[in-house]
PDB file of N, CA and C in Angstrom:
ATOM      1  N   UNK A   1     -49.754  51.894 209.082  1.00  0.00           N
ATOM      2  CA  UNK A   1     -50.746  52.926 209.258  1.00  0.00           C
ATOM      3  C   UNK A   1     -50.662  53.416 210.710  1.00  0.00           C
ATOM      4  N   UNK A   2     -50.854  54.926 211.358  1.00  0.00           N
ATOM      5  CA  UNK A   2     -50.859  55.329 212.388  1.00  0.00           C
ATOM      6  C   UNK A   2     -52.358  55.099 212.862  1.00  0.00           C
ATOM      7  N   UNK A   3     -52.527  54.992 213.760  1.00  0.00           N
ATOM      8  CA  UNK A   3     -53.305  54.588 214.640  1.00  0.00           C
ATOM      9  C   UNK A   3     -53.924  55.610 215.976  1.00  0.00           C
ATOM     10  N   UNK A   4     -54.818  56.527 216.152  1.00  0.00           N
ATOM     11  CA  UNK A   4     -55.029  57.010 217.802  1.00  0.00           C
ATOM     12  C   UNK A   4     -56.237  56.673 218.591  1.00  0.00           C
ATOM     13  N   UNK A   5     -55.770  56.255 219.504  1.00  0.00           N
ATOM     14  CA  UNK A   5     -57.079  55.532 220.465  1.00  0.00           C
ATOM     15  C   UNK A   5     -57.446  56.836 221.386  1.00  0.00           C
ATOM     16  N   UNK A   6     -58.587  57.167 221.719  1.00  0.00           N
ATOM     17  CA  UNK A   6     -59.086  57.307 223.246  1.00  0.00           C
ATOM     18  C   UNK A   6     -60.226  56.740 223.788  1.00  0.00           C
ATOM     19  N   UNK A   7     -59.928  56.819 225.209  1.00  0.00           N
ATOM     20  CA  UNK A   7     -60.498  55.804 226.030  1.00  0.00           C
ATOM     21  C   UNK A   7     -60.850  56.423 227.416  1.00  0.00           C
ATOM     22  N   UNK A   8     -62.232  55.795 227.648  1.00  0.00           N
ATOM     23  CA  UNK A   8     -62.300  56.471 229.451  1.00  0.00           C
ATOM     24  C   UNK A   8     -62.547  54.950 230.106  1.00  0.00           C
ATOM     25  N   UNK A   9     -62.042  55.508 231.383  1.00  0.00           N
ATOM     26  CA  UNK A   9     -62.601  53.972 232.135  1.00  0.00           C
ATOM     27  C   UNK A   9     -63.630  54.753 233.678  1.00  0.00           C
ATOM     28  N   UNK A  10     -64.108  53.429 233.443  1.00  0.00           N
ATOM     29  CA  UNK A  10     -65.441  53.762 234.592  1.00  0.00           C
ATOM     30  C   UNK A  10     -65.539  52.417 235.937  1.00  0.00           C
ATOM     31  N   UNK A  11     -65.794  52.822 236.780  1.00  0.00           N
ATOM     32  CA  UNK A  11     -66.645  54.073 237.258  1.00  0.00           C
ATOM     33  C   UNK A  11     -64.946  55.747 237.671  1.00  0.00           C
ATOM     34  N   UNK A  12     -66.450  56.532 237.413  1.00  0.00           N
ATOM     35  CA  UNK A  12     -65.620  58.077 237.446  1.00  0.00           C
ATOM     36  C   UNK A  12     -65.208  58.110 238.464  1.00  0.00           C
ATOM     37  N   UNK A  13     -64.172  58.910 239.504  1.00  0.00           N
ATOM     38  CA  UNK A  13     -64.073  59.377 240.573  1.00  0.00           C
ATOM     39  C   UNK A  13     -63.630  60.576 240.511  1.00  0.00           C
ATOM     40  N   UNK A  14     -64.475  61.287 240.602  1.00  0.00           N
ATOM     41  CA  UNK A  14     -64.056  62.774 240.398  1.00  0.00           C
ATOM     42  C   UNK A  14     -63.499  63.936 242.059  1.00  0.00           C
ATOM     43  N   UNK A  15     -63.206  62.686 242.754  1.00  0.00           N
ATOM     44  CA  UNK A  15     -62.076  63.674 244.263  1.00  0.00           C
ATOM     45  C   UNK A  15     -61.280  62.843 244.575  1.00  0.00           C
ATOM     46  N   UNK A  16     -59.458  63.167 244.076  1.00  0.00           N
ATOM     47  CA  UNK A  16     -58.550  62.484 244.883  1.00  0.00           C
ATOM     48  C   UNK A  16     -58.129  62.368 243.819  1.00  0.00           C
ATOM     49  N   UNK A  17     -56.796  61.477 243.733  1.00  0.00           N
ATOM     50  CA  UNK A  17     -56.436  60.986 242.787  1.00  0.00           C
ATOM     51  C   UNK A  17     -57.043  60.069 241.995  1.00  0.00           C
ATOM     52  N   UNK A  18     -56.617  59.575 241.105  1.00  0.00           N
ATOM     53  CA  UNK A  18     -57.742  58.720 239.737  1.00  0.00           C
ATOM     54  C   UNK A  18     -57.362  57.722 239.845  1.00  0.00           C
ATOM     55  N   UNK A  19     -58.339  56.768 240.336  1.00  0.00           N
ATOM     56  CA  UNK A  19     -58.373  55.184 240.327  1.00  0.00           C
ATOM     57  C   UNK A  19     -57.194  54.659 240.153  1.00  0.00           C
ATOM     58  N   UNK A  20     -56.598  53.442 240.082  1.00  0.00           N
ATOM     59  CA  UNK A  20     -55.922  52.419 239.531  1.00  0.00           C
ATOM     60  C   UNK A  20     -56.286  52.189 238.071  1.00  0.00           C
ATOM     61  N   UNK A  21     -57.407  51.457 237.697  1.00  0.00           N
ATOM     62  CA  UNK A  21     -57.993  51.242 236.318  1.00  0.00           C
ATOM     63  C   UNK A  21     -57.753  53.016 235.454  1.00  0.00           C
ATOM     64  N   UNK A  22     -57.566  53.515 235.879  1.00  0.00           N
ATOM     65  CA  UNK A  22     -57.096  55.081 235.204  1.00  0.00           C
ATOM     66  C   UNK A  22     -55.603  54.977 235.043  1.00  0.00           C
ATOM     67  N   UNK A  23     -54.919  54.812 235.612  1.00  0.00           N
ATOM     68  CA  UNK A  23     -53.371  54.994 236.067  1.00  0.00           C
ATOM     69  C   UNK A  23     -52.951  53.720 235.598  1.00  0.00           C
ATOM     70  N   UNK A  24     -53.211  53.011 236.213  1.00  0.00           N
ATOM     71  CA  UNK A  24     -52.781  51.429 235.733  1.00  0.00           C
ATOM     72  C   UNK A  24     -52.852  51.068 233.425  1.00  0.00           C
ATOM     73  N   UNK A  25     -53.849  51.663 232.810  1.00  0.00           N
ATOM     74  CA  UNK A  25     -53.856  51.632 232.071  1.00  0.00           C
ATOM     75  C   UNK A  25     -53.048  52.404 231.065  1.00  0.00           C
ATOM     76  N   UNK A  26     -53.166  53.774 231.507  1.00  0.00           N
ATOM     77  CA  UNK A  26     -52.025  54.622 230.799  1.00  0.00           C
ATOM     78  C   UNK A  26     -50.492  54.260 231.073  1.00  0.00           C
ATOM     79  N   UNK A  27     -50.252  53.540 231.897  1.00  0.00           N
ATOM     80  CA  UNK A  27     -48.595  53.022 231.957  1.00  0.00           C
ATOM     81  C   UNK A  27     -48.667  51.386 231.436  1.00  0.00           C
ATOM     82  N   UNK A  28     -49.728  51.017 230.550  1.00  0.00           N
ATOM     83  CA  UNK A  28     -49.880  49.860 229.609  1.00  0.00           C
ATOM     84  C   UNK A  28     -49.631  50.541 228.647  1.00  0.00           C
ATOM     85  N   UNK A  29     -49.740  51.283 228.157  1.00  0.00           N
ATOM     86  CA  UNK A  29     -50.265  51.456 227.290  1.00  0.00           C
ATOM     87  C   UNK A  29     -48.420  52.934 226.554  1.00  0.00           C
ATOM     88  N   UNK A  30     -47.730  53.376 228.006  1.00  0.00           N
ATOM     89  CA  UNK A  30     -46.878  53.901 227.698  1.00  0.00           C
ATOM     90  C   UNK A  30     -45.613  53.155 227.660  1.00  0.00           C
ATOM     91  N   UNK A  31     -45.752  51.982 228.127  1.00  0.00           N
ATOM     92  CA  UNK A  31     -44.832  50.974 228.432  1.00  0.00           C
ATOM     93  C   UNK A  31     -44.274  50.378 226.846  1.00  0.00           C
ATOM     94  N   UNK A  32     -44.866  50.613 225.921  1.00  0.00           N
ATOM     95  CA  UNK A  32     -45.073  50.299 224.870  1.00  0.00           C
ATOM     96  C   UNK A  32     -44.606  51.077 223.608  1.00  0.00           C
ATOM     97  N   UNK A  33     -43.648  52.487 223.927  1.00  0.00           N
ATOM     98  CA  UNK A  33     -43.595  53.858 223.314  1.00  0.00           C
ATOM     99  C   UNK A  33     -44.212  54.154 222.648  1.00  0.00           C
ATOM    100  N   UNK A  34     -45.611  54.363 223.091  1.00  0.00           N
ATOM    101  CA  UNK A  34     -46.468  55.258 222.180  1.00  0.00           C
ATOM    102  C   UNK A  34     -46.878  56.747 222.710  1.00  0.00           C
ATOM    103  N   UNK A  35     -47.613  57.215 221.905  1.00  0.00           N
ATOM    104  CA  UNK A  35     -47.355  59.040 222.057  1.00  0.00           C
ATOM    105  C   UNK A  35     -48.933  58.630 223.125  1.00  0.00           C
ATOM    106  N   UNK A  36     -48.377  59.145 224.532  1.00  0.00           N
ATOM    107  CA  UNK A  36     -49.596  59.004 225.511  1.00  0.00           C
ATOM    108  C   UNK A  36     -50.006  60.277 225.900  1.00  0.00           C
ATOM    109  N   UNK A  37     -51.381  60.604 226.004  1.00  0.00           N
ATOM    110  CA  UNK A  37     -51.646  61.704 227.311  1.00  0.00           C
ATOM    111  C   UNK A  37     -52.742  61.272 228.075  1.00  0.00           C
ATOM    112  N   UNK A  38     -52.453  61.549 229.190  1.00  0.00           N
ATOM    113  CA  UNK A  38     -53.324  61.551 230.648  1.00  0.00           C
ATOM    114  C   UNK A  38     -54.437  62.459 230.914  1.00  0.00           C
ATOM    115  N   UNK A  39     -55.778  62.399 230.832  1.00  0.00           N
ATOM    116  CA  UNK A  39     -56.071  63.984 231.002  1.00  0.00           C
ATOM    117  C   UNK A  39     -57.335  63.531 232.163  1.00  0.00           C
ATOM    118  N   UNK A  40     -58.085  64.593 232.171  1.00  0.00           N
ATOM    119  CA  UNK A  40     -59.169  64.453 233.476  1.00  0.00           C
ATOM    120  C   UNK A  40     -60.705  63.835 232.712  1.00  0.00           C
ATOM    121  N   UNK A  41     -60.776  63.932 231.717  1.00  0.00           N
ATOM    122  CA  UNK A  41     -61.892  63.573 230.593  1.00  0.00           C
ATOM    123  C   UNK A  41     -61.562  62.179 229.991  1.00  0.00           C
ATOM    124  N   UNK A  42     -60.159  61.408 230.049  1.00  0.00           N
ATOM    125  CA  UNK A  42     -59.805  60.113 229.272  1.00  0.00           C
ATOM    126  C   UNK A  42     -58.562  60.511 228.946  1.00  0.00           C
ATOM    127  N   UNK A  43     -58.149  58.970 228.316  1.00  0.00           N
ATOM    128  CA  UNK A  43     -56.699  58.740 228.184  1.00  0.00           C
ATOM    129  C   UNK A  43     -56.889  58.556 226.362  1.00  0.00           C
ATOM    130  N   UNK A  44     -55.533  59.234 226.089  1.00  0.00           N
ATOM    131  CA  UNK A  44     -55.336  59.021 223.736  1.00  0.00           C
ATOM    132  C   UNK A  44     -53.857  58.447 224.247  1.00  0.00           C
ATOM    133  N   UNK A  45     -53.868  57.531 223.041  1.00  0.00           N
ATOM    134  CA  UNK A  45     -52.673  56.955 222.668  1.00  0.00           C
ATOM    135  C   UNK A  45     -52.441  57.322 221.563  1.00  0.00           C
ATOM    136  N   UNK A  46     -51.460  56.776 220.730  1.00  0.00           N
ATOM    137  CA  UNK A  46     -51.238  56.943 219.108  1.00  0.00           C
ATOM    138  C   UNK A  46     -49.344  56.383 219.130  1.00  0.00           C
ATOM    139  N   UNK A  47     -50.028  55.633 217.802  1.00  0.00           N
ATOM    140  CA  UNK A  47     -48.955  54.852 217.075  1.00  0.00           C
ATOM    141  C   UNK A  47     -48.857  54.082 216.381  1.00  0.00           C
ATOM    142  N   UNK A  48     -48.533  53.527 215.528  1.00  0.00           N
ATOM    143  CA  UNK A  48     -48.304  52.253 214.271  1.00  0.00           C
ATOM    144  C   UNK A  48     -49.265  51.882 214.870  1.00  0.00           C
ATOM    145  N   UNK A  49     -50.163  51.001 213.960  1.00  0.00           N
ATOM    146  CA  UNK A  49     -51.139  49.957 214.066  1.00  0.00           C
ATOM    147  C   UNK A  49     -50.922  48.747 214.395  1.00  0.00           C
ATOM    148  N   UNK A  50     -49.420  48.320 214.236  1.00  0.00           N
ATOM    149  CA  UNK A  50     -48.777  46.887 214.639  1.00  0.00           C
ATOM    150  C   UNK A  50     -48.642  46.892 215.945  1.00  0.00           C
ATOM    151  N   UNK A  51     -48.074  48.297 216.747  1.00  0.00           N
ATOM    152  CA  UNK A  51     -47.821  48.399 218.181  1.00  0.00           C
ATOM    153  C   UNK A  51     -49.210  48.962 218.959  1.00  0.00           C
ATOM    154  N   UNK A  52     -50.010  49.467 218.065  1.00  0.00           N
ATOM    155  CA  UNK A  52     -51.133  50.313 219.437  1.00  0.00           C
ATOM    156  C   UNK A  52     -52.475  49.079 219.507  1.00  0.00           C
ATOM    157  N   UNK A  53     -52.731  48.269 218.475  1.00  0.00           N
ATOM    158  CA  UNK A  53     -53.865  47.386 218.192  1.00  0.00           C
ATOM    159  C   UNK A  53     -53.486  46.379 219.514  1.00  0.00           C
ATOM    160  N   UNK A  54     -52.723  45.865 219.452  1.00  0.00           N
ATOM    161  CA  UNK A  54     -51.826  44.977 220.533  1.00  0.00           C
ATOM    162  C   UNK A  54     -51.868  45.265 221.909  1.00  0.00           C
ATOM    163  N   UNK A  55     -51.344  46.802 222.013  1.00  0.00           N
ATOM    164  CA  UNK A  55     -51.472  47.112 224.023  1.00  0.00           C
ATOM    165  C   UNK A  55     -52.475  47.586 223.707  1.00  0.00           C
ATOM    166  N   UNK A  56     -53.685  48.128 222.755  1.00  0.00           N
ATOM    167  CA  UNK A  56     -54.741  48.184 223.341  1.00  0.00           C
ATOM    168  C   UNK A  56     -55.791  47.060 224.157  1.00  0.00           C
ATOM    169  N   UNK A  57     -54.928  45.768 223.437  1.00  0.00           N
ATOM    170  CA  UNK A  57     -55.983  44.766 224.058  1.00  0.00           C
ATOM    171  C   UNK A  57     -55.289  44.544 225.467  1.00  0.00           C
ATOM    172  N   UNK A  58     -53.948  44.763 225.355  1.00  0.00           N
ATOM    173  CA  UNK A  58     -53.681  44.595 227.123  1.00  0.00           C
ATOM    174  C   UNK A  58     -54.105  45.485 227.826  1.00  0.00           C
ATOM    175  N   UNK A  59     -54.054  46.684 226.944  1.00  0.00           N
ATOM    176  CA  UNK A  59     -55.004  48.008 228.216  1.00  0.00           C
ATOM    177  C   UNK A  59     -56.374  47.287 228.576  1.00  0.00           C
ATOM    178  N   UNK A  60     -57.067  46.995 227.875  1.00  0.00           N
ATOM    179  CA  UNK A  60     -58.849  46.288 228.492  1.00  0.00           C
ATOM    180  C   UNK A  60     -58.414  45.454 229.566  1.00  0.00           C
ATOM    181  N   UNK A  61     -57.600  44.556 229.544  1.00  0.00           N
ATOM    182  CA  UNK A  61     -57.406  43.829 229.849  1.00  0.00           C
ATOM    183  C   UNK A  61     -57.234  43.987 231.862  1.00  0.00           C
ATOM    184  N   UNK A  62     -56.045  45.066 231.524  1.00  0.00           N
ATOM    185  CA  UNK A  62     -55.196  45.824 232.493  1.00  0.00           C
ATOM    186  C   UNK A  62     -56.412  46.481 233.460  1.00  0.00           C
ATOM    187  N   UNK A  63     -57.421  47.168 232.821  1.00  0.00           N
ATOM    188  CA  UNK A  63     -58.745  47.922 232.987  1.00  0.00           C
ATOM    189  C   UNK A  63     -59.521  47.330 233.935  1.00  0.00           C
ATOM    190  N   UNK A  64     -59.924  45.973 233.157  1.00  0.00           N
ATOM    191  CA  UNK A  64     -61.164  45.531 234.468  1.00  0.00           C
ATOM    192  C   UNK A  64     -60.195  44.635 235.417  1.00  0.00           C
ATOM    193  N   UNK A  65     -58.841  44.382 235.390  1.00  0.00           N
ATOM    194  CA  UNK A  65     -58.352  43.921 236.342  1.00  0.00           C
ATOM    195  C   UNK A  65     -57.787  44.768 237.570  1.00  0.00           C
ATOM    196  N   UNK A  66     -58.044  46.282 237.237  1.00  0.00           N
ATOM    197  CA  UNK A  66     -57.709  46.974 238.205  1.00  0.00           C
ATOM    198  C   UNK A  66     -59.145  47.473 238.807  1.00  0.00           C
ATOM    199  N   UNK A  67     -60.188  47.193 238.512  1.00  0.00           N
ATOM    200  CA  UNK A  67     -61.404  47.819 238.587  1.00  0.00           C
ATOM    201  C   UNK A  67     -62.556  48.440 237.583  1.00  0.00           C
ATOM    202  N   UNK A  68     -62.347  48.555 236.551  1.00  0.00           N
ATOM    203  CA  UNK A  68     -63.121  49.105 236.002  1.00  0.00           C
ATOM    204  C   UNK A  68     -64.399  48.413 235.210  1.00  0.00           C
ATOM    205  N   UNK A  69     -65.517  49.217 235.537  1.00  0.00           N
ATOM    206  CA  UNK A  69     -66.852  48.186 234.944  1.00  0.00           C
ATOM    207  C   UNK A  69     -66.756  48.697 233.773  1.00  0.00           C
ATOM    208  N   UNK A  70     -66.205  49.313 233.232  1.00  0.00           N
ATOM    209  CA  UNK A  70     -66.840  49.946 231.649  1.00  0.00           C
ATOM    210  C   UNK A  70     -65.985  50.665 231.215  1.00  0.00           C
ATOM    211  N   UNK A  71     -65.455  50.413 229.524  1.00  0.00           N
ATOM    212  CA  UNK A  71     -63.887  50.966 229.100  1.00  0.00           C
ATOM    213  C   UNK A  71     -64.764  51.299 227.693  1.00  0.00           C
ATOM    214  N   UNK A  72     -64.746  53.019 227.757  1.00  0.00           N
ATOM    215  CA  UNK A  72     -65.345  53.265 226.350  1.00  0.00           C
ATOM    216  C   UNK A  72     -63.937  53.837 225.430  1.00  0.00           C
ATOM    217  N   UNK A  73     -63.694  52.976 224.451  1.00  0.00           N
ATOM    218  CA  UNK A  73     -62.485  53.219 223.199  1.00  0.00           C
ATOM    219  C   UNK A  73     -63.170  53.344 222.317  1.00  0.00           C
ATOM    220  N   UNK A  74     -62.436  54.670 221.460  1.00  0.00           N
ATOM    221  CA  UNK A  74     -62.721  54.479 220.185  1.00  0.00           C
ATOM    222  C   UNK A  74     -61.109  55.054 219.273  1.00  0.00           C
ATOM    223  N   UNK A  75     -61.291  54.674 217.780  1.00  0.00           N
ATOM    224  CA  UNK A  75     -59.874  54.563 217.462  1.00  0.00           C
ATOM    225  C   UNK A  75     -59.779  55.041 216.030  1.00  0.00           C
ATOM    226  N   UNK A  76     -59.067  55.585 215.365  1.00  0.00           N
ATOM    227  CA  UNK A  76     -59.383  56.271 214.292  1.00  0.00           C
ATOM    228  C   UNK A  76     -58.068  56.639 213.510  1.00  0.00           C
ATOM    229  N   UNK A  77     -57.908  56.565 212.387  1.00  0.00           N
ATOM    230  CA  UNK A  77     -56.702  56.561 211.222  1.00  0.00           C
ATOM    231  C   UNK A  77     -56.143  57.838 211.913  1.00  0.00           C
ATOM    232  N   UNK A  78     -55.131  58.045 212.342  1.00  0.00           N
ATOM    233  CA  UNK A  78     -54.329  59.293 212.567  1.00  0.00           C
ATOM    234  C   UNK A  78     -53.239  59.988 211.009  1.00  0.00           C
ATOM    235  N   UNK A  79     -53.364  61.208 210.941  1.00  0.00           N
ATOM    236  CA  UNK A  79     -52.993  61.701 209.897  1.00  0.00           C
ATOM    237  C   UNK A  79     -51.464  61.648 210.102  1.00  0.00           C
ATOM    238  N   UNK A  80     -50.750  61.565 209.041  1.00  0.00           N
ATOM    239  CA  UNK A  80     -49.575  60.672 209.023  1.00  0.00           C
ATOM    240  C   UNK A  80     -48.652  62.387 209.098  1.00  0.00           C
TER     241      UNK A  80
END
């Protein structure tokens, strides 16, 4: 089954470049070949359910170890 996550991590910083816990997570999460985008609102992944269920838990993981107090995901059947 395909799989697409998005996700924001907090706290926001909205001047400069974007955190670590921002950056640090989307190259978990691309490290992994899944279909990634970066944007200014949160990060989507998408891919098999065997490969995205898996680095999603290393993305949390990746998240509050770079900083982040609060990782809102949500994840939803992607149309095949």
């Amino acid at each position: 089954m395909r799989l697409r996550a998005e996700f924001t991590t907090e706290p926001f910083d909205g001047e400069g470049n974007p955190p670590p816990h921002a950056t640090e997570t989307f190259a978990a999460l691309e490290k992994h070949g899944l279909t990634c985008e970066f944007g200014p609102l949160g990060t989507s992944a998408a891919g098999p359910d065997e490969v995205l269920l898996p680095a999603l838990q290393e993305m949390l993981a990746v998240a509050f170890s770079h900083g982040a107090s609060r990782v809102t995901l949500q994840v939803e059947q992607a149309d095949e």
